[in-house]
N, C-alpha and C. Protein backbone atom coordinates (compact mmCIF):
# COMPACT_ATOMS: atom_id res chain seq x y z
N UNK A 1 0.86 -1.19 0.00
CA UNK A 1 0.00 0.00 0.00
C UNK A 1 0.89 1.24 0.00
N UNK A 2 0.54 2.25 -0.91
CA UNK A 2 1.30 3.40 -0.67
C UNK A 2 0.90 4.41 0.10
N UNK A 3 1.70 4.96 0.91
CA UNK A 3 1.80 6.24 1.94
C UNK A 3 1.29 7.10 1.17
N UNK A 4 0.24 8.10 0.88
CA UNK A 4 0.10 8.82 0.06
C UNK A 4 -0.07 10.31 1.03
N UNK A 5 -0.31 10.44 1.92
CA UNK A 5 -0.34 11.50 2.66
C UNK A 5 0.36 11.18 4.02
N UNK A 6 1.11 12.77 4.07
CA UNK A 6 2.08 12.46 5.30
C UNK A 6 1.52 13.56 6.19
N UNK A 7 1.64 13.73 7.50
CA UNK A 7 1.51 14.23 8.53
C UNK A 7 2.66 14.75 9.38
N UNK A 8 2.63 15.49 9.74
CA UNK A 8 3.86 16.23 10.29
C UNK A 8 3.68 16.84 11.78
N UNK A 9 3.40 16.03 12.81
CA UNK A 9 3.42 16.96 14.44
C UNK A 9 4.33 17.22 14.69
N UNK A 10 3.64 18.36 15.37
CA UNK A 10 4.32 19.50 15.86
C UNK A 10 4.35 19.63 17.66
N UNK A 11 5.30 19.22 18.28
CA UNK A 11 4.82 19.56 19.26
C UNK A 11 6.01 20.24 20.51
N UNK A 12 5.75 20.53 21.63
CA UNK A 12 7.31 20.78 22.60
C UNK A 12 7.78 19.55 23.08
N UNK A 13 7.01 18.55 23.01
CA UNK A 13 7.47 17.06 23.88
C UNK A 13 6.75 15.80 23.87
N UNK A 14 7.02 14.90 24.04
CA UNK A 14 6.27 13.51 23.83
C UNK A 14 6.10 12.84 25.28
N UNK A 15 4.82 12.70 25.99
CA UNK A 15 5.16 11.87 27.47
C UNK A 15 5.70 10.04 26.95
N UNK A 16 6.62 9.98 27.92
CA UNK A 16 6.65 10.64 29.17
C UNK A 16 8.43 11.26 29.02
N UNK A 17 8.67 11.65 28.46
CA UNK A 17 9.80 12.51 28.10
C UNK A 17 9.47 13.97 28.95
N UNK A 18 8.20 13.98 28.46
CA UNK A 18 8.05 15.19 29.18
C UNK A 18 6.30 15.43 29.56
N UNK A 19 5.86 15.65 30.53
CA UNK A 19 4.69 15.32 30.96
C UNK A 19 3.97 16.92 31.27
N UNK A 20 2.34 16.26 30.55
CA UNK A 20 1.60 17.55 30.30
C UNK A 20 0.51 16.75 29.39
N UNK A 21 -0.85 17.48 29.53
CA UNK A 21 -1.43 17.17 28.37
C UNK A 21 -1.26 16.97 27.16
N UNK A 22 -0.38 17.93 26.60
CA UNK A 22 -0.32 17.82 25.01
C UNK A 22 0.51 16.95 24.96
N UNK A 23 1.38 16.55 25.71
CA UNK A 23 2.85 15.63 25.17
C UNK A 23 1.92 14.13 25.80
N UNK A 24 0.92 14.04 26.58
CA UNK A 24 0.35 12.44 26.03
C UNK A 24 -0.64 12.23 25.40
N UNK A 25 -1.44 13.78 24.61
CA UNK A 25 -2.25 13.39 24.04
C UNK A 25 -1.21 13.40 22.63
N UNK A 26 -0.63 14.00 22.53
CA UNK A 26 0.71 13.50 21.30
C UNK A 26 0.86 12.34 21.05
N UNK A 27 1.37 11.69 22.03
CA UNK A 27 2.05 9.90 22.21
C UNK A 27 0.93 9.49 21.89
N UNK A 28 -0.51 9.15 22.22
CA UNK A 28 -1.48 8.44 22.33
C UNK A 28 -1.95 8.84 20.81
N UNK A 29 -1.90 9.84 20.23
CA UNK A 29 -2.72 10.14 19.01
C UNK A 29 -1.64 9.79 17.81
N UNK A 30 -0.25 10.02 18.05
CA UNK A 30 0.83 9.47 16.87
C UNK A 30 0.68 8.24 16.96
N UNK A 31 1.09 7.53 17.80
CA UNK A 31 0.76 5.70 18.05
C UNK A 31 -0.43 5.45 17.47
N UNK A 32 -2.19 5.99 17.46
CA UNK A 32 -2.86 4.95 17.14
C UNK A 32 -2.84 5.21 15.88
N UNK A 33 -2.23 6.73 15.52
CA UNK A 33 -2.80 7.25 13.85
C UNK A 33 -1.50 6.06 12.94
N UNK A 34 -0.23 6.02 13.65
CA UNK A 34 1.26 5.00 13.15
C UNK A 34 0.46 3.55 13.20
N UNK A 35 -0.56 3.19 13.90
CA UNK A 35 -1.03 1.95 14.13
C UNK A 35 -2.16 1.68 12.59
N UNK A 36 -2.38 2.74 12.12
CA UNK A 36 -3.09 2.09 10.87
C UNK A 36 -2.30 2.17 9.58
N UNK A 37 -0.92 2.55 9.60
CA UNK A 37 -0.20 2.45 8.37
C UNK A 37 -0.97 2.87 6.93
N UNK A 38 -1.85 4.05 7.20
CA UNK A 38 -2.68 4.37 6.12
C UNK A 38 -1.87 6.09 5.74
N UNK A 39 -1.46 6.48 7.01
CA UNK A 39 -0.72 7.53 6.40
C UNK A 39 0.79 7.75 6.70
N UNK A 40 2.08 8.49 6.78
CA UNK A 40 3.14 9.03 6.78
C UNK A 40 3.35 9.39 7.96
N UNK A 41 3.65 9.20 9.12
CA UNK A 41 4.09 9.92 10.10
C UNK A 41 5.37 10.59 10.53
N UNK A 42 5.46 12.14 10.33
CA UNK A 42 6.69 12.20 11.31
C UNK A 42 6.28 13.17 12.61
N UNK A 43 6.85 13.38 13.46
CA UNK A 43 7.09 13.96 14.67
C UNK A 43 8.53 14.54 14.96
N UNK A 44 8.24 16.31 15.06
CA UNK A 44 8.95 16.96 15.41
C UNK A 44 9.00 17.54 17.06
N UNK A 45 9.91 16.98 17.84
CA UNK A 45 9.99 17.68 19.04
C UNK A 45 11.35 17.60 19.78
N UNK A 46 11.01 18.17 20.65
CA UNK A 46 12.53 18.65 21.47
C UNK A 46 13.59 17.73 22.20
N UNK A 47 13.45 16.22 22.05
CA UNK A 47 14.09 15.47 22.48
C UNK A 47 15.30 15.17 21.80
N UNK A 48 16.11 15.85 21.38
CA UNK A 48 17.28 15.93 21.03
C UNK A 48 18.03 14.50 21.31
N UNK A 49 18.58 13.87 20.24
CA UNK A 49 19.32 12.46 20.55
C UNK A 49 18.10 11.56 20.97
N UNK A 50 17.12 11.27 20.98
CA UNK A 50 16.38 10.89 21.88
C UNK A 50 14.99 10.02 20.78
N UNK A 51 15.43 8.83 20.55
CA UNK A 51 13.30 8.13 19.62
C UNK A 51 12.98 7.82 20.52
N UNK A 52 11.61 8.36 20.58
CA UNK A 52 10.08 8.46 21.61
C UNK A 52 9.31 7.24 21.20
N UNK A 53 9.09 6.83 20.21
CA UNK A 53 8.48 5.95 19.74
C UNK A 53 8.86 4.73 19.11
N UNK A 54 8.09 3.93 19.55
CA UNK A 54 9.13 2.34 19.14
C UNK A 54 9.27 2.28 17.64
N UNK A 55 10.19 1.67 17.00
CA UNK A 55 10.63 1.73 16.02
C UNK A 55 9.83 0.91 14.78
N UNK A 56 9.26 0.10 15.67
CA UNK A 56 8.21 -0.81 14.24
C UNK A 56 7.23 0.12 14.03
N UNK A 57 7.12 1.08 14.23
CA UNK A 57 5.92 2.06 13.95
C UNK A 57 5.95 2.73 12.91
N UNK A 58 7.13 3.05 12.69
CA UNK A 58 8.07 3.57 11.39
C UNK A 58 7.61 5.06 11.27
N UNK A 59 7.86 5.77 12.30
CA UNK A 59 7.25 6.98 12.88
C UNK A 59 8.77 7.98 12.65
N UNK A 60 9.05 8.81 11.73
CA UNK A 60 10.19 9.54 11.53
C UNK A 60 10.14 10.13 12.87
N UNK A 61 11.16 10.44 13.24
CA UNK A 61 11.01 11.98 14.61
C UNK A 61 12.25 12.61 13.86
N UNK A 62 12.04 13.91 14.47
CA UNK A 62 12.79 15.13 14.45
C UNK A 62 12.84 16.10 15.91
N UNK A 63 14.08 15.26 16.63
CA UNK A 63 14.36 15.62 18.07
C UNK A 63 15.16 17.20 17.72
N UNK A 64 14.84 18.57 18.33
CA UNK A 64 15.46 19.94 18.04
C UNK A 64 15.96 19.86 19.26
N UNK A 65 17.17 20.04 19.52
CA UNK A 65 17.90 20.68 20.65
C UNK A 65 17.30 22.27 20.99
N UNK A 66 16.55 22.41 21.76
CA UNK A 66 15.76 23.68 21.83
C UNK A 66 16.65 24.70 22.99
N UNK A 67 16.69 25.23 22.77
CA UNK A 67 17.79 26.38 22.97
C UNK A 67 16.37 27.47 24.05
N UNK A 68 16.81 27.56 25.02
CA UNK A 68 16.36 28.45 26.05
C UNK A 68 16.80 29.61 25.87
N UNK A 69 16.03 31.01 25.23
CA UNK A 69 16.99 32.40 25.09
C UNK A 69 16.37 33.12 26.22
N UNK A 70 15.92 33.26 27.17
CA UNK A 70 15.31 33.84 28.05
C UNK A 70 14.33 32.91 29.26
N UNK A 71 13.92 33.95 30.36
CA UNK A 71 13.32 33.51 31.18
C UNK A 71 11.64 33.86 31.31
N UNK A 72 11.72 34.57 29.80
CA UNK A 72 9.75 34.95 29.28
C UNK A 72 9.54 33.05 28.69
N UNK A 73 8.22 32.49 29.11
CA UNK A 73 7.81 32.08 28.40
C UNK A 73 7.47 31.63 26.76
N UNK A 74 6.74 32.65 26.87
CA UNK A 74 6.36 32.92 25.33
C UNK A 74 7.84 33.37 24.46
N UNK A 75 8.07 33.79 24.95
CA UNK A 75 9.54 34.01 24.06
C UNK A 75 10.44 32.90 23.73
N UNK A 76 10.61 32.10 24.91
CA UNK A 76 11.12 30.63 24.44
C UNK A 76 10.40 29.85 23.54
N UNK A 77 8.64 30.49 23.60
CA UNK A 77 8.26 29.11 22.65
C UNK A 77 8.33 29.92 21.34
N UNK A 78 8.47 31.12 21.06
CA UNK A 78 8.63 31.77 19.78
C UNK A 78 9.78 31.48 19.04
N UNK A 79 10.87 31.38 20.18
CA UNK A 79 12.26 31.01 19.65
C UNK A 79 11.84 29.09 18.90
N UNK A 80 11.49 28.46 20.31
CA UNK A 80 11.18 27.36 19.57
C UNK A 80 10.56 27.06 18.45
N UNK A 81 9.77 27.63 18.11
CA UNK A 81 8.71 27.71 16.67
C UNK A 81 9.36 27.96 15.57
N UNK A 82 10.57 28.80 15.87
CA UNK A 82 11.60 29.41 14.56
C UNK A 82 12.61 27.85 14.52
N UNK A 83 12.91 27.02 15.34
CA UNK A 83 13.79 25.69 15.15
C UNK A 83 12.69 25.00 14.64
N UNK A 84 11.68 24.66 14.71
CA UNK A 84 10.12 23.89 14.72
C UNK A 84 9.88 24.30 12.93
N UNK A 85 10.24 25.64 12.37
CA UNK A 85 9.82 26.09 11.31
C UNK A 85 10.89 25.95 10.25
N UNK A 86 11.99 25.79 10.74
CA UNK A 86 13.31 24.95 10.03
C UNK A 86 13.36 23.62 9.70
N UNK A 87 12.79 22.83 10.68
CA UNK A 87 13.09 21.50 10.33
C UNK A 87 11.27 21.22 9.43
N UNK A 88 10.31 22.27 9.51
CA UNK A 88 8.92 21.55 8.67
C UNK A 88 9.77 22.05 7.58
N UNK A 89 11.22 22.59 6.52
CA UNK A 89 11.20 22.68 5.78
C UNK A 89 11.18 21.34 5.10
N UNK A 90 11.71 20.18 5.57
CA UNK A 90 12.06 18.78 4.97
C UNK A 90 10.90 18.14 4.66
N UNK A 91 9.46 18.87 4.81
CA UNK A 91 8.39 18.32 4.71
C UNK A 91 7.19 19.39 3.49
N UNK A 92 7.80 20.19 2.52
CA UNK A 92 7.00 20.96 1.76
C UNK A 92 5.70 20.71 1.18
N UNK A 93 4.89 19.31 1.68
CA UNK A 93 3.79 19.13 0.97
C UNK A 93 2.81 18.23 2.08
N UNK A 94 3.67 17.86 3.84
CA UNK A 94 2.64 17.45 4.25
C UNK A 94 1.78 18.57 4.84
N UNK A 95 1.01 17.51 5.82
CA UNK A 95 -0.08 18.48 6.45
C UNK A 95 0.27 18.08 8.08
N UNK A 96 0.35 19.80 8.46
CA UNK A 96 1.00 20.02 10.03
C UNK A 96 -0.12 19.69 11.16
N UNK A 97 0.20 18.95 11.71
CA UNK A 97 -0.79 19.19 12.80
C UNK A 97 0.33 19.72 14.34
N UNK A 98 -0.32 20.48 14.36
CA UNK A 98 0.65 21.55 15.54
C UNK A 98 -0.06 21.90 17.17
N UNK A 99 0.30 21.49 17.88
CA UNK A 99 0.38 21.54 19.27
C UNK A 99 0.46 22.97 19.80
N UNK A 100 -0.73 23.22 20.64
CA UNK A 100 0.00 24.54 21.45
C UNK A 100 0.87 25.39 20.34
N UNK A 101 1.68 26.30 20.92
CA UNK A 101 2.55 27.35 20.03
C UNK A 101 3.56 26.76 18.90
N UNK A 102 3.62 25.61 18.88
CA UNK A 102 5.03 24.95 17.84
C UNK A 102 5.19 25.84 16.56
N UNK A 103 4.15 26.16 15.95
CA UNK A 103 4.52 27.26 14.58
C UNK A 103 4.14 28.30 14.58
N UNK A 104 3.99 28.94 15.54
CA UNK A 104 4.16 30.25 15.38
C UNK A 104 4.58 31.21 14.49
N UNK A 105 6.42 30.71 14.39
CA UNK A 105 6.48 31.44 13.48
C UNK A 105 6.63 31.65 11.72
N UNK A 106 6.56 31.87 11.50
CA UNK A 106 5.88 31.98 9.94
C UNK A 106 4.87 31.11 9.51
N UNK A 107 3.87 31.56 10.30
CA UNK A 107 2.28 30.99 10.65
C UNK A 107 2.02 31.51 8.74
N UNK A 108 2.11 32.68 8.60
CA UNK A 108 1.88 33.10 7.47
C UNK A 108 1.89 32.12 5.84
N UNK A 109 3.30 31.53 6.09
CA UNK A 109 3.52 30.72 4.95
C UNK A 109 3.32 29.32 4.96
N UNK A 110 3.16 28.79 6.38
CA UNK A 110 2.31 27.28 6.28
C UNK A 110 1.04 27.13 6.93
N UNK A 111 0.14 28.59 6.84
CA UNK A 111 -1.26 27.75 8.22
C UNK A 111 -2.43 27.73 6.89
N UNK A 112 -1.90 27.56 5.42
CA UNK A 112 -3.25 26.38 4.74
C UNK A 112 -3.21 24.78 5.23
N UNK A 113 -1.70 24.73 5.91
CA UNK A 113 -1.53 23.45 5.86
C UNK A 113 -1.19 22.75 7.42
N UNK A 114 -2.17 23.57 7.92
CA UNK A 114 -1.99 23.44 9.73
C UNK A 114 -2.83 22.97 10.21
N UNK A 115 -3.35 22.32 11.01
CA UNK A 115 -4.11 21.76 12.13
C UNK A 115 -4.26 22.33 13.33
N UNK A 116 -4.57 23.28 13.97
CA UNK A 116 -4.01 23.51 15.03
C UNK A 116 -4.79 23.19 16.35
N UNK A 117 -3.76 22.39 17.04
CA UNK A 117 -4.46 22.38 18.98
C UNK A 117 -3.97 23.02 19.61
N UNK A 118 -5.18 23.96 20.10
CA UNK A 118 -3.88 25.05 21.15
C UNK A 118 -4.26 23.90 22.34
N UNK A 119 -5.03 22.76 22.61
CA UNK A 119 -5.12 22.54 23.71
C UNK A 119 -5.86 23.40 24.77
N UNK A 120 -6.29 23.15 25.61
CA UNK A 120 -7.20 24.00 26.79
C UNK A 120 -8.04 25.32 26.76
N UNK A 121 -6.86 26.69 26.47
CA UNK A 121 -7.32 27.82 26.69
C UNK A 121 -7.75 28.72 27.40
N UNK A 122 -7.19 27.64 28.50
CA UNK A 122 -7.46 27.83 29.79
C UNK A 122 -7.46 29.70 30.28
N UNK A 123 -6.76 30.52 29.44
CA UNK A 123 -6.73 31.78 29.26
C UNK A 123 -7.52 32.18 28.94
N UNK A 124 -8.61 31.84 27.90
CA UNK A 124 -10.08 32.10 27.69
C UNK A 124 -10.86 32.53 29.44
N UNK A 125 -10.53 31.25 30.10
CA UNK A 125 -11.90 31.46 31.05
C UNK A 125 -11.48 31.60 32.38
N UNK A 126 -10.17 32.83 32.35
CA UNK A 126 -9.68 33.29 33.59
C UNK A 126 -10.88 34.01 34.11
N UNK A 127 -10.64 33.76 35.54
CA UNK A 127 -12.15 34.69 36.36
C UNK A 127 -11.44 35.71 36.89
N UNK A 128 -10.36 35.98 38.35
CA UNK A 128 -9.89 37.05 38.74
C UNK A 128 -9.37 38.02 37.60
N UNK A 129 -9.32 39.08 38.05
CA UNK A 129 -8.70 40.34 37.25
C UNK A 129 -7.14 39.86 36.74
N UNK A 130 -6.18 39.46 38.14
CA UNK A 130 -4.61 39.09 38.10
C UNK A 130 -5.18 38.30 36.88
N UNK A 131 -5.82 36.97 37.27
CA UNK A 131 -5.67 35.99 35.65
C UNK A 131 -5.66 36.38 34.35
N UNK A 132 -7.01 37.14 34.46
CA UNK A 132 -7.26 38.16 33.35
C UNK A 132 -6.28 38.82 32.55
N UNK A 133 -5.52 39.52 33.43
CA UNK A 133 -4.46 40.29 33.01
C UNK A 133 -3.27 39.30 32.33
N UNK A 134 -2.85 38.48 33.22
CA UNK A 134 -1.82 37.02 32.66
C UNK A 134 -2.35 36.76 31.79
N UNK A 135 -3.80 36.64 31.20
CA UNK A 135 -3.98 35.82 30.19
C UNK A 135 -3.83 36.42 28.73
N UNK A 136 -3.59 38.07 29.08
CA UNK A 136 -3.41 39.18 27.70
C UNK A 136 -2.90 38.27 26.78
N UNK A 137 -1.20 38.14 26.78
CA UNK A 137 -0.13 37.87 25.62
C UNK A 137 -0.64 36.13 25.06
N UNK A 138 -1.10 35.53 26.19
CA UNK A 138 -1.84 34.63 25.26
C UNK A 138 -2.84 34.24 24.44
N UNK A 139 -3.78 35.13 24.91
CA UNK A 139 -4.92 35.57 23.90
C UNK A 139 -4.38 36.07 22.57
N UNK A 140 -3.62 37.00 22.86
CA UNK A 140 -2.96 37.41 21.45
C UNK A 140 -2.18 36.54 20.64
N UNK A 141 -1.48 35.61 21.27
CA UNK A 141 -0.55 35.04 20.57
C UNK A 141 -1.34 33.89 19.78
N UNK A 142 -2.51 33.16 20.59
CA UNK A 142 -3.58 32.10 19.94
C UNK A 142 -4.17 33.15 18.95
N UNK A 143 -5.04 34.19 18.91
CA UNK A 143 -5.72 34.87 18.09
C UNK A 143 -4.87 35.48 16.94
N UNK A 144 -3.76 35.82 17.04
CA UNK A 144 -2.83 35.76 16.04
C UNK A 144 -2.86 34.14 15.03
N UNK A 145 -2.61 33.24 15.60
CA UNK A 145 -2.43 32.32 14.64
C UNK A 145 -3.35 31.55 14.55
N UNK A 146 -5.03 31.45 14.85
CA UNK A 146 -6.00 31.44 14.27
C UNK A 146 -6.70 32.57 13.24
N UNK A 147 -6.20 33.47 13.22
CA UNK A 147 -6.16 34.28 11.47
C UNK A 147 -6.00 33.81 10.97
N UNK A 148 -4.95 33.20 11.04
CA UNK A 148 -3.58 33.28 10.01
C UNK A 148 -3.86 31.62 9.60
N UNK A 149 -5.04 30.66 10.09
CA UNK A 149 -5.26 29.92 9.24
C UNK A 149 -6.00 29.81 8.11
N UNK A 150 -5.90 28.45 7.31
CA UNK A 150 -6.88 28.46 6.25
C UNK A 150 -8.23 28.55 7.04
N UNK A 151 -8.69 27.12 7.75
CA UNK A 151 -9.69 26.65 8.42
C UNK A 151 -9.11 26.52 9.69
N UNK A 152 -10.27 26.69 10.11
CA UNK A 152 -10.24 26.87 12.18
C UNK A 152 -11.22 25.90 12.30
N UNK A 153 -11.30 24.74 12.74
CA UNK A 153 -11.98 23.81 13.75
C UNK A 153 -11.71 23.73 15.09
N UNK A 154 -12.79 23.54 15.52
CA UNK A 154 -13.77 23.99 17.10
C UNK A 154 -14.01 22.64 17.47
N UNK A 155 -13.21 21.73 18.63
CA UNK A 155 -14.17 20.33 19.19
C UNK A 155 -14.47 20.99 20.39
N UNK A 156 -15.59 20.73 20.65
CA UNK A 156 -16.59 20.75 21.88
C UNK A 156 -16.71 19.22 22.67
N UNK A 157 -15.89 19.38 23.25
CA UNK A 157 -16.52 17.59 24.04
C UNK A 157 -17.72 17.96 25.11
N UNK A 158 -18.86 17.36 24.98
CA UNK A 158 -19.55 17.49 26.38
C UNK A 158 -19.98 16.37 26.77
């Protein structure tokens, strides 16, 4: 059977390498999507030297040595997104599915071909004022790169 469409995640980490929602809903969603051998998988994340995933899966990774330039948040994951946006060059025709902030940057020139989970949003439904206020630069930084896609899908679990 041929691979005819490839997939490309995006993410900061794979559990249990590194533990958090997105890094096991990562592991759990690359494994079962690698478990039907119907499409291409690779996985880009920060485990430098490091395969996350067993090898009969035939699951490419792309471990980035991610480079810490500061003690802002968001600024590390912006920096990260610019290593994250180097290595989707080896991939010019799949389709990204991206985690939280991973492409950020130059959202512009690949978000026809993005997926995006910001995961939670938990910044959406700050109640105190302090939260409120914390939650500014992330509001902006999600609402920035939901523009900047083709299509925006919405899951609602209830």
């Amino acid at each position: 059977m041929s691979q005819s469409v490839q997939v490309v995640f995006c993410t900061d980490g794979v559990y249990p390498q590194l533990v958090g929602g997105i890094q096991k809903h990562t592991r759990l969603l690359v494994e079962e999507l690698a478990r039907t051998k119907e499409i291409s998988i690779a996985v880009i994340h920060q485990h430098h030297g490091q395969n996350v995933f067993d090898a009969s899966l035939n699951i490419t990774e792309i471990g980035i040595k991610r480079n810490k330039h500061s003690s802002n948040y968001l600024l590390n994951e912006y920096y990260y997104s610019k290593q994250v946006y180097e290595a989707l060059k080896q991939f010019p025709d799949a389709i990204i599915y991206a985690q939280g902030m991973a492409v950020w940057h130059n959202i512009d020139e690949i978000g026809s071909r993005v997926i995006l989970n910001p995961h939670g949003l938990e910044f959406y439904q700050a109640l105190s004022v302090s939260d409120k206020l914390k939650a500014i630069p992330f509001k902006f930084v999600f609402g920035y790169l939901f523009q900047r896609l083709q299509k925006l899908f919405r899951l609602v679990v209830v």
